[in-house]
PDB file of N, CA and C in Angstrom:
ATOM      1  N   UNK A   1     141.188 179.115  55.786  1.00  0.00           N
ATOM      2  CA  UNK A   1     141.061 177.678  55.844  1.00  0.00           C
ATOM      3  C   UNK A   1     139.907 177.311  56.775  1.00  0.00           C
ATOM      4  N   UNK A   2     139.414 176.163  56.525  1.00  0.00           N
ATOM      5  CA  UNK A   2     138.309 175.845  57.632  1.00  0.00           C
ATOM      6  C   UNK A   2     138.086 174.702  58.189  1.00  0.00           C
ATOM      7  N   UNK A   3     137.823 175.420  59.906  1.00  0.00           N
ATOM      8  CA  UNK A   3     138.791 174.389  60.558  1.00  0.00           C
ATOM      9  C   UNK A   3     137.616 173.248  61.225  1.00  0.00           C
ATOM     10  N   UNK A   4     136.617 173.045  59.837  1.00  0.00           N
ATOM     11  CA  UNK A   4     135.873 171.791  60.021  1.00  0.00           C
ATOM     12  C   UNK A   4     135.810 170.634  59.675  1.00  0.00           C
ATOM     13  N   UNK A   5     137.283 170.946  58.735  1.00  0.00           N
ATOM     14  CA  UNK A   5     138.275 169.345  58.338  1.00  0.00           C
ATOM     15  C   UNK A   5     137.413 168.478  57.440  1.00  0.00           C
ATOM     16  N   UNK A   6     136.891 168.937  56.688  1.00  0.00           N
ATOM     17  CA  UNK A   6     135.871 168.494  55.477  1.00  0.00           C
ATOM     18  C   UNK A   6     134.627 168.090  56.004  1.00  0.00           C
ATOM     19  N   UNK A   7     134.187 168.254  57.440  1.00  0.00           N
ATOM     20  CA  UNK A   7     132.906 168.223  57.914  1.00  0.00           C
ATOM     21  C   UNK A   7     131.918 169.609  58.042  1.00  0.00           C
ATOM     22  N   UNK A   8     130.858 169.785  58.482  1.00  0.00           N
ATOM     23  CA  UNK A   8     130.294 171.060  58.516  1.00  0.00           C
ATOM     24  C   UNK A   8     130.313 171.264  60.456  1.00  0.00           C
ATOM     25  N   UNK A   9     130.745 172.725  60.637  1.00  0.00           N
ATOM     26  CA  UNK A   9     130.772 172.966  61.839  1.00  0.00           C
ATOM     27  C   UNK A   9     129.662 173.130  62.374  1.00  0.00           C
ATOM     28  N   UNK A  10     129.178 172.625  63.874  1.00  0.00           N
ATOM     29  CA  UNK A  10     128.071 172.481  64.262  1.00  0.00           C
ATOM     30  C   UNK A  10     127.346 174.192  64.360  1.00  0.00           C
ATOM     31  N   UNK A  11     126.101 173.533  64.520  1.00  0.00           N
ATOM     32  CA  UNK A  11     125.119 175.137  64.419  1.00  0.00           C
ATOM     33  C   UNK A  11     125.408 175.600  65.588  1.00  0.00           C
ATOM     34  N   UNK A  12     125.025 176.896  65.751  1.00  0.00           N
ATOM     35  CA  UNK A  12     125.147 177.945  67.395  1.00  0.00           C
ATOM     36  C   UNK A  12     123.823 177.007  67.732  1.00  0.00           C
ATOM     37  N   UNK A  13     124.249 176.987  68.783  1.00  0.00           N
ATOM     38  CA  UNK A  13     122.752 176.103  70.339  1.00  0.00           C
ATOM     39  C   UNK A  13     121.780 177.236  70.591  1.00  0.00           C
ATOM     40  N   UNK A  14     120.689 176.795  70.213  1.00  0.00           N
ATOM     41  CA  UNK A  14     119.528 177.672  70.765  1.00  0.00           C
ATOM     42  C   UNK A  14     119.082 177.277  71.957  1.00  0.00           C
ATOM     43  N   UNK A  15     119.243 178.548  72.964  1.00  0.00           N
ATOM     44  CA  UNK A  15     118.482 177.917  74.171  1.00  0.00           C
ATOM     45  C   UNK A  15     117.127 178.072  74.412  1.00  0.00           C
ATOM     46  N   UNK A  16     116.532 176.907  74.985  1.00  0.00           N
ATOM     47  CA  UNK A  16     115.293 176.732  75.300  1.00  0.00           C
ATOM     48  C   UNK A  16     114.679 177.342  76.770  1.00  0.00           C
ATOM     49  N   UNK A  17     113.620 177.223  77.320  1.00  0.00           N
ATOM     50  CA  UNK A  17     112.995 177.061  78.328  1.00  0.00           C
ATOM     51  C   UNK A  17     113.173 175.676  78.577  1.00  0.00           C
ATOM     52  N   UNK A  18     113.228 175.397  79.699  1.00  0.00           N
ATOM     53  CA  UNK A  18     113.514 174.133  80.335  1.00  0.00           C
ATOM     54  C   UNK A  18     111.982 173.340  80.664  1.00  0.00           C
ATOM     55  N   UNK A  19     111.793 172.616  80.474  1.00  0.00           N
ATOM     56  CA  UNK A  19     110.435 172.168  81.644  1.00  0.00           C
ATOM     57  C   UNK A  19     110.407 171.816  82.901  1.00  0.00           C
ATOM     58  N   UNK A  20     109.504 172.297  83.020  1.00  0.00           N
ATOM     59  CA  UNK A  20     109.006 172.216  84.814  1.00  0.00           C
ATOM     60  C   UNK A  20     109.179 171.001  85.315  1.00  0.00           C
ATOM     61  N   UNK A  21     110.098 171.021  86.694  1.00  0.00           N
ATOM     62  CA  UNK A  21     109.938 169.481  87.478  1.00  0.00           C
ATOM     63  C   UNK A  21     108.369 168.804  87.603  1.00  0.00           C
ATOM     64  N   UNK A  22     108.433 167.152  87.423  1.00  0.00           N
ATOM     65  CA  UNK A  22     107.467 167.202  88.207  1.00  0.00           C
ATOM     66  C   UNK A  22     107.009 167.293  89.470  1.00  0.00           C
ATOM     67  N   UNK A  23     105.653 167.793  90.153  1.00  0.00           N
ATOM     68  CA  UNK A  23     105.683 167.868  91.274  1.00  0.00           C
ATOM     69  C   UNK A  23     104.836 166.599  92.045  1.00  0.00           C
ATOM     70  N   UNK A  24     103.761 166.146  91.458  1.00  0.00           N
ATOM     71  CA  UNK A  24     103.165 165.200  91.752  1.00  0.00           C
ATOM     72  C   UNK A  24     102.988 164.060  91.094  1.00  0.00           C
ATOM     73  N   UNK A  25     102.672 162.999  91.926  1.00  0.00           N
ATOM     74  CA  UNK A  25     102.833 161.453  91.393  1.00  0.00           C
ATOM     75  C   UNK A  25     101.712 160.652  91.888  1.00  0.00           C
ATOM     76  N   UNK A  26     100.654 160.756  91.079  1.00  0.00           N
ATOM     77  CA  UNK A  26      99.183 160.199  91.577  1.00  0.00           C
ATOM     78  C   UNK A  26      99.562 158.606  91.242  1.00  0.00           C
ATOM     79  N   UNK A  27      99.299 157.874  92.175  1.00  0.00           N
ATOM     80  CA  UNK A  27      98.852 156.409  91.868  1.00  0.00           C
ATOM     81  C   UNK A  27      97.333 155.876  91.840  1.00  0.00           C
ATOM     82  N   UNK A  28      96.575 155.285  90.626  1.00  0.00           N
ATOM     83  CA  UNK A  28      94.991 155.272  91.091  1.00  0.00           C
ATOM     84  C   UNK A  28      94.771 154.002  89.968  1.00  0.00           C
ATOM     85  N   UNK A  29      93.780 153.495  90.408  1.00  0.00           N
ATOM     86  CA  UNK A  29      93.077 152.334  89.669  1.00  0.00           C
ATOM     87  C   UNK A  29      92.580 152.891  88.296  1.00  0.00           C
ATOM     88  N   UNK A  30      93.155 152.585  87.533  1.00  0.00           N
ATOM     89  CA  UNK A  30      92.416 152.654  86.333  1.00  0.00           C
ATOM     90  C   UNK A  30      91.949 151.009  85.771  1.00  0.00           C
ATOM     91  N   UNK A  31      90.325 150.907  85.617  1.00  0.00           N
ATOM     92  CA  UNK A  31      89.814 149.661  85.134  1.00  0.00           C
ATOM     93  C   UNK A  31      90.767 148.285  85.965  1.00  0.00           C
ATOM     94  N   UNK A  32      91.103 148.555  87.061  1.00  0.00           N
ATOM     95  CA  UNK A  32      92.062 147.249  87.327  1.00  0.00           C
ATOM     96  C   UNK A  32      92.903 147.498  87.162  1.00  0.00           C
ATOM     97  N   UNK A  33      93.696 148.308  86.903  1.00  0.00           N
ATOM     98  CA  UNK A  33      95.495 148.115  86.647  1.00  0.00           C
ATOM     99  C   UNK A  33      95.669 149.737  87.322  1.00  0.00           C
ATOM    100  N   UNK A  34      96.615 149.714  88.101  1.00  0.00           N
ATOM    101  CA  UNK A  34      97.052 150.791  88.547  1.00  0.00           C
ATOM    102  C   UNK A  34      98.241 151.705  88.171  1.00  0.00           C
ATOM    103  N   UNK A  35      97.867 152.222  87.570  1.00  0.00           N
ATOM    104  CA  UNK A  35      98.577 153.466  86.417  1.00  0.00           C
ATOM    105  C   UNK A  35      99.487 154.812  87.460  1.00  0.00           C
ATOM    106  N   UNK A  36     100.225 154.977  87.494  1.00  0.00           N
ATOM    107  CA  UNK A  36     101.247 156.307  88.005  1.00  0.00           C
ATOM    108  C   UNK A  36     100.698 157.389  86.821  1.00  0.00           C
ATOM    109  N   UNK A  37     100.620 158.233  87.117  1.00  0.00           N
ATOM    110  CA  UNK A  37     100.762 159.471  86.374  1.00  0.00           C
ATOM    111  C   UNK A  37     101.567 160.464  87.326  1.00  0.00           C
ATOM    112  N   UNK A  38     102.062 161.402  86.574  1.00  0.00           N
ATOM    113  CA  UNK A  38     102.842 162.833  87.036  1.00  0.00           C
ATOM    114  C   UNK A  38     102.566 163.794  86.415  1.00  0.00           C
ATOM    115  N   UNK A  39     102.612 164.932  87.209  1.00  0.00           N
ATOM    116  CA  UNK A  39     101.465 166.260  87.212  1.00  0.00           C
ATOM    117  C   UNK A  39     103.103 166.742  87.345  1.00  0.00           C
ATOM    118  N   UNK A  40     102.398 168.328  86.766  1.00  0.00           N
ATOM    119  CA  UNK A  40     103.202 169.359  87.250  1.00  0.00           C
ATOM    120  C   UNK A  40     102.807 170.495  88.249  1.00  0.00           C
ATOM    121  N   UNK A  41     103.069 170.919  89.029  1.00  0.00           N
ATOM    122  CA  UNK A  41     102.480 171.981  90.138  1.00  0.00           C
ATOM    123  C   UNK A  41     101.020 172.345  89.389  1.00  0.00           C
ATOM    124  N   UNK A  42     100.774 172.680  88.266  1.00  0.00           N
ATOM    125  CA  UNK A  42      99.659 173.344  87.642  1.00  0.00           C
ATOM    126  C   UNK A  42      98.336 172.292  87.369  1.00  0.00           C
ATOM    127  N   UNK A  43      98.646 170.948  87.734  1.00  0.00           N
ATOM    128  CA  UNK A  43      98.030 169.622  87.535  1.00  0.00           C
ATOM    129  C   UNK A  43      97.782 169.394  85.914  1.00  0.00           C
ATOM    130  N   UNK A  44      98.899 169.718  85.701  1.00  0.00           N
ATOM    131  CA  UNK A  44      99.112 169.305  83.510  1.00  0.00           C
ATOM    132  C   UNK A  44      99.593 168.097  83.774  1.00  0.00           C
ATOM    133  N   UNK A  45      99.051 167.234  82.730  1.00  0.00           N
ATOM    134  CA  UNK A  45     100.188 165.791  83.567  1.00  0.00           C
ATOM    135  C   UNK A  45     100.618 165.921  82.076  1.00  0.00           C
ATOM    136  N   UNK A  46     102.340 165.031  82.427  1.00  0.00           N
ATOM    137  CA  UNK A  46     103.185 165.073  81.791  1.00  0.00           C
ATOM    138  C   UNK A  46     103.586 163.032  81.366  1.00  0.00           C
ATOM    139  N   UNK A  47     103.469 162.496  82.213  1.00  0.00           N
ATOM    140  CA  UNK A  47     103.277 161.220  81.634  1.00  0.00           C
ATOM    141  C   UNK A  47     103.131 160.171  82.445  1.00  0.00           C
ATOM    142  N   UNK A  48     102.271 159.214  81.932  1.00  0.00           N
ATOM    143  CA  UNK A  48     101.415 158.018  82.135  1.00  0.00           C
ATOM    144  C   UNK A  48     102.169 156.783  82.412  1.00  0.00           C
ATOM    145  N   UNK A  49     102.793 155.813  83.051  1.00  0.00           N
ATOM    146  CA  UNK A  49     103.190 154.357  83.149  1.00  0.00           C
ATOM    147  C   UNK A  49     102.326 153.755  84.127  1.00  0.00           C
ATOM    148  N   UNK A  50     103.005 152.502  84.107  1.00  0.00           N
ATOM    149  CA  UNK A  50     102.415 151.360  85.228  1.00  0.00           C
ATOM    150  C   UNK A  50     102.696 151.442  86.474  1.00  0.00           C
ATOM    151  N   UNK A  51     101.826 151.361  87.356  1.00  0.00           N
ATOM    152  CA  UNK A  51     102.432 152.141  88.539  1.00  0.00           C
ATOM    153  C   UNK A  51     103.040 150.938  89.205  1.00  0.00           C
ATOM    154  N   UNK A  52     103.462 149.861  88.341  1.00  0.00           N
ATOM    155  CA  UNK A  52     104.679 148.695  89.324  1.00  0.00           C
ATOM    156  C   UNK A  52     105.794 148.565  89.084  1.00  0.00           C
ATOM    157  N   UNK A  53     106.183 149.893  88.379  1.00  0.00           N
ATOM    158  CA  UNK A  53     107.404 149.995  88.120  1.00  0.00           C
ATOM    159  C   UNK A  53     108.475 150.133  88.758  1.00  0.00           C
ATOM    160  N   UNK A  54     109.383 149.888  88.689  1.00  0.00           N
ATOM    161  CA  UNK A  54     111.005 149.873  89.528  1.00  0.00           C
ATOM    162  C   UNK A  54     110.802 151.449  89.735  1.00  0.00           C
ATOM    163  N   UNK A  55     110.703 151.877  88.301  1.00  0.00           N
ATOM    164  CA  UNK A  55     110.537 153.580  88.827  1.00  0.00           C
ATOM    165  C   UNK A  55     109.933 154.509  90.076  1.00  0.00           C
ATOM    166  N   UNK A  56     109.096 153.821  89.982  1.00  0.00           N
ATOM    167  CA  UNK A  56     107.497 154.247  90.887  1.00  0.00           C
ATOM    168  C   UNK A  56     107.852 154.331  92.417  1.00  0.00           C
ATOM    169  N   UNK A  57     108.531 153.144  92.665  1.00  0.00           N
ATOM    170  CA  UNK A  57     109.242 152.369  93.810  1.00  0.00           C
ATOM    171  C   UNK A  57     110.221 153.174  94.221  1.00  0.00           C
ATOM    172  N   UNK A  58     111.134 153.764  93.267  1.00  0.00           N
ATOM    173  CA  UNK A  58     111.981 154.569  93.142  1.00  0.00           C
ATOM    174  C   UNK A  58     111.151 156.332  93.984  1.00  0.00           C
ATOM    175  N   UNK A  59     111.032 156.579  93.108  1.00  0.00           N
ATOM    176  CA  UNK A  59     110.200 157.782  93.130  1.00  0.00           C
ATOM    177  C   UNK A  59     109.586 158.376  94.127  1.00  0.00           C
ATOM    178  N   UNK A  60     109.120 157.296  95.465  1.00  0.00           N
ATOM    179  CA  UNK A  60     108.020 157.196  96.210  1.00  0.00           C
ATOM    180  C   UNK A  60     109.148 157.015  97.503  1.00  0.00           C
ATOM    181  N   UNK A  61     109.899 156.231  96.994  1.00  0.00           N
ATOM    182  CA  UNK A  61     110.673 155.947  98.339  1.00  0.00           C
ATOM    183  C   UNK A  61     111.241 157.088  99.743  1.00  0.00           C
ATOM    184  N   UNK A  62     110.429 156.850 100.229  1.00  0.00           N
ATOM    185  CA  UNK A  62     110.584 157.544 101.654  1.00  0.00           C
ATOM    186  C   UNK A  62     109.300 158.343 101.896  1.00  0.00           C
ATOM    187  N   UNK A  63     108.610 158.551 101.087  1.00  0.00           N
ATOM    188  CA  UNK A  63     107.238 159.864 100.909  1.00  0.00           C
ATOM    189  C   UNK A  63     106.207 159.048 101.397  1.00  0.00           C
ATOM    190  N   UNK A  64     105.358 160.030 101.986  1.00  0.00           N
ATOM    191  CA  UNK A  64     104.138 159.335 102.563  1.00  0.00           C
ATOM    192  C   UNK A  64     103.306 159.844 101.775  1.00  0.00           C
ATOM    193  N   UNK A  65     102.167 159.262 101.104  1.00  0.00           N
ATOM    194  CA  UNK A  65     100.887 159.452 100.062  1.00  0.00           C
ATOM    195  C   UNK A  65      99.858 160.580 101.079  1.00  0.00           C
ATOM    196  N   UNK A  66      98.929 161.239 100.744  1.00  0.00           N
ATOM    197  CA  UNK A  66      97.823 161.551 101.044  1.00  0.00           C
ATOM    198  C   UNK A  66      96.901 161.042  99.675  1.00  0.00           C
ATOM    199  N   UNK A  67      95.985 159.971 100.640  1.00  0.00           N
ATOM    200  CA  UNK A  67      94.961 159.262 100.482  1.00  0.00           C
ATOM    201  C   UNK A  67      93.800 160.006  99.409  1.00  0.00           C
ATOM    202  N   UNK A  68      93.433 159.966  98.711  1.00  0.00           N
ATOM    203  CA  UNK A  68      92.193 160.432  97.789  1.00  0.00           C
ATOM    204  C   UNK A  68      92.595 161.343  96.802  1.00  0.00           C
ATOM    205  N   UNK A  69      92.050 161.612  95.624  1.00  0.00           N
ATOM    206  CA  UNK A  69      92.320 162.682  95.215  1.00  0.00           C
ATOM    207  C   UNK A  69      91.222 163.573  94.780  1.00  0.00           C
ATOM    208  N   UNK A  70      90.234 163.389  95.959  1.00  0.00           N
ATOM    209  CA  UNK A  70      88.502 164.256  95.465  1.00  0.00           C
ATOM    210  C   UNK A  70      88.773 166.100  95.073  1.00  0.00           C
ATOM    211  N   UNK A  71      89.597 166.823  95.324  1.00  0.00           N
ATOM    212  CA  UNK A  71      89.572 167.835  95.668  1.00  0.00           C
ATOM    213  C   UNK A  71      89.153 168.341  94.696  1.00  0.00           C
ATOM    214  N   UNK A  72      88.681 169.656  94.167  1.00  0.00           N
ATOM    215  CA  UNK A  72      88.132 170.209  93.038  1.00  0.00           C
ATOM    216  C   UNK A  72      89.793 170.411  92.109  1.00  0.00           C
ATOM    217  N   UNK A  73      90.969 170.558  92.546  1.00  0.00           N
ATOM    218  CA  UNK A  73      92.301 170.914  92.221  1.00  0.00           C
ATOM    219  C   UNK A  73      92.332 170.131  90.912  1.00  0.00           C
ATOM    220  N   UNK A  74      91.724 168.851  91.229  1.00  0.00           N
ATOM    221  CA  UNK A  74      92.149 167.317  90.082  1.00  0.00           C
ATOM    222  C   UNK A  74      91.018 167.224  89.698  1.00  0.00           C
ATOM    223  N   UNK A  75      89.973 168.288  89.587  1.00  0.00           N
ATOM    224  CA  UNK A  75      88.867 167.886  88.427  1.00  0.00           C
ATOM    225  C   UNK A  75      89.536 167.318  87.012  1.00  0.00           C
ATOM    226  N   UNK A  76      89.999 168.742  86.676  1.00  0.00           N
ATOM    227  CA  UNK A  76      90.410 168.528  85.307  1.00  0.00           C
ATOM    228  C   UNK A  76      91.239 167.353  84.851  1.00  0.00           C
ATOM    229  N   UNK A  77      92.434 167.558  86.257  1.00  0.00           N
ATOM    230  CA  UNK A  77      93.388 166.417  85.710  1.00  0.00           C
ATOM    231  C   UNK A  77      93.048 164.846  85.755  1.00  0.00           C
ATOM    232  N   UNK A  78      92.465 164.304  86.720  1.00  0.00           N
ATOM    233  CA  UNK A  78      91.589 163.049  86.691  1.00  0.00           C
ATOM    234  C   UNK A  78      90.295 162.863  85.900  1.00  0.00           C
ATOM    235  N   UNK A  79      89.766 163.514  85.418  1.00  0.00           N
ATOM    236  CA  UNK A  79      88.184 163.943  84.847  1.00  0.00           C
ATOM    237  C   UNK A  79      87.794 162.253  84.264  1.00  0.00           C
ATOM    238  N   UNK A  80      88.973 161.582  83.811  1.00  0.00           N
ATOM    239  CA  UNK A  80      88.775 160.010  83.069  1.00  0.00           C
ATOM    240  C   UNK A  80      88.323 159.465  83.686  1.00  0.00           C
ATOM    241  N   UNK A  81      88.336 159.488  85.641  1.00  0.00           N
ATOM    242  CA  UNK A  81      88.343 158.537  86.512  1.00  0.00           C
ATOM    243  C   UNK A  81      87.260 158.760  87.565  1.00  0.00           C
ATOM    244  N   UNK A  82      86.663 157.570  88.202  1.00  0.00           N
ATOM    245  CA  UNK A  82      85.201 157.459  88.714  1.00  0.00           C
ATOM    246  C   UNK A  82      85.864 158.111  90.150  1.00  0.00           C
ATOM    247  N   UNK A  83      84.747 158.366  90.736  1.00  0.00           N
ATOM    248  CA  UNK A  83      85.109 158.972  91.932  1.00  0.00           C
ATOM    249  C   UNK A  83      85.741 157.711  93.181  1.00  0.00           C
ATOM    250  N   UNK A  84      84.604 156.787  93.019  1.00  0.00           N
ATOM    251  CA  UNK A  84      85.599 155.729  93.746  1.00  0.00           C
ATOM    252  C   UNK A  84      87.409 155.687  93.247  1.00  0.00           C
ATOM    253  N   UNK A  85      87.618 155.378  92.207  1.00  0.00           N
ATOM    254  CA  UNK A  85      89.143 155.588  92.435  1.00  0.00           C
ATOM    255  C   UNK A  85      89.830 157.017  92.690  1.00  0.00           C
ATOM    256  N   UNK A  86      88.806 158.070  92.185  1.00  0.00           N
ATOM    257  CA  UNK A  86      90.029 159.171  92.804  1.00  0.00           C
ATOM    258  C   UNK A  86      90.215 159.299  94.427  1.00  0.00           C
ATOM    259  N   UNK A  87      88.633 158.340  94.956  1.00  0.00           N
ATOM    260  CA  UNK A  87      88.749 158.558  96.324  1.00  0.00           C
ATOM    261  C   UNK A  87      90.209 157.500  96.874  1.00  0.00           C
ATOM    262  N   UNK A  88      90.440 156.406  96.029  1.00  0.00           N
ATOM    263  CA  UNK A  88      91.098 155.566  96.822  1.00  0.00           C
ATOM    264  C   UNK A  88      92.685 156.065  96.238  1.00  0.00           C
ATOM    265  N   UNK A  89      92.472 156.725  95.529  1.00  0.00           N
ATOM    266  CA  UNK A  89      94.267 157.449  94.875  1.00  0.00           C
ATOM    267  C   UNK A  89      95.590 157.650  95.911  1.00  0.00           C
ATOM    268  N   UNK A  90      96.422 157.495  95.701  1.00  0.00           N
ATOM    269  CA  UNK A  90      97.614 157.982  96.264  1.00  0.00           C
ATOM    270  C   UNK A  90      98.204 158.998  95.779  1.00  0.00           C
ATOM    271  N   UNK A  91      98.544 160.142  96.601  1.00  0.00           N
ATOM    272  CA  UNK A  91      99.387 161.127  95.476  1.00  0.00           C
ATOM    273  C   UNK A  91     100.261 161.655  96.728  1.00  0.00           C
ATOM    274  N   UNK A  92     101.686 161.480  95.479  1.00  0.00           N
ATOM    275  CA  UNK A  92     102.701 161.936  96.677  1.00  0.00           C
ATOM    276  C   UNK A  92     103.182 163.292  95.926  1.00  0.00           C
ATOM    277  N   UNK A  93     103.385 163.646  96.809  1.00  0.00           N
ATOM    278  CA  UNK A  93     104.085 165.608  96.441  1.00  0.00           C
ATOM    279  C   UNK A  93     105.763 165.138  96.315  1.00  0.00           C
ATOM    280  N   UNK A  94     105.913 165.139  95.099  1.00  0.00           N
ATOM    281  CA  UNK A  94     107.610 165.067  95.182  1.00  0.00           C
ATOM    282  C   UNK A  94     108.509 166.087  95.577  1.00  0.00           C
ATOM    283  N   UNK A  95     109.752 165.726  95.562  1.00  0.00           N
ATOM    284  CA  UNK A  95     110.370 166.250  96.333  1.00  0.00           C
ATOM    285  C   UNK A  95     111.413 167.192  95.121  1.00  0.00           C
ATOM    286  N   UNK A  96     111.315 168.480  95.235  1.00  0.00           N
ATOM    287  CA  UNK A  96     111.600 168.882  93.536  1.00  0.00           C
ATOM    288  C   UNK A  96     112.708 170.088  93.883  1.00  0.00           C
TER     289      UNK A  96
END
């Protein structure tokens, strides 16, 4: 008999690799509007919002920024952005 009661029994779960926390949370001027992005330790960024978000606020709360983000580390990952804003960037190292 089968005991999926005229439904189909669910599939076996494949497990995945998990993804990586994020580790960083750049805040920087883009064209006037100041955009959050989040990096992962490897500076892959993983995703883009508004950086006036409840989230952001969230996120940040208690962390102190280091100021700029010139370093050669964020070539790649900033490459969109003029050096004046990576100089004036915020990026906080989360807490992971």
């Amino acid at each position: 008999m089968n005991q999926g009661f005229g439904g189909e029994s669910p599939r076996r779960h494949r497990q995945t690799a998990h993804k990586a926390a994020s580790r960083y949370l750049v805040v920087i001027d883009s064209g006037g509007f100041a955009v959050a992005r989040l990096f992962l330790a490897t500076r892959e960024q993983v995703a883009e919002f508004d950086a006036s978000t409840e989230e952001t606020a969230l996120m940040t709360r208690g962390l102190v920024p280091a100021t700029g983000a010139a370093g050669a580390e964020w070539d790649q990952a900033l490459k969109g952005h003029s050096a004046a804003e990576r100089a004036g960037a915020e990026v906080y190292t989360l807490d992971v």
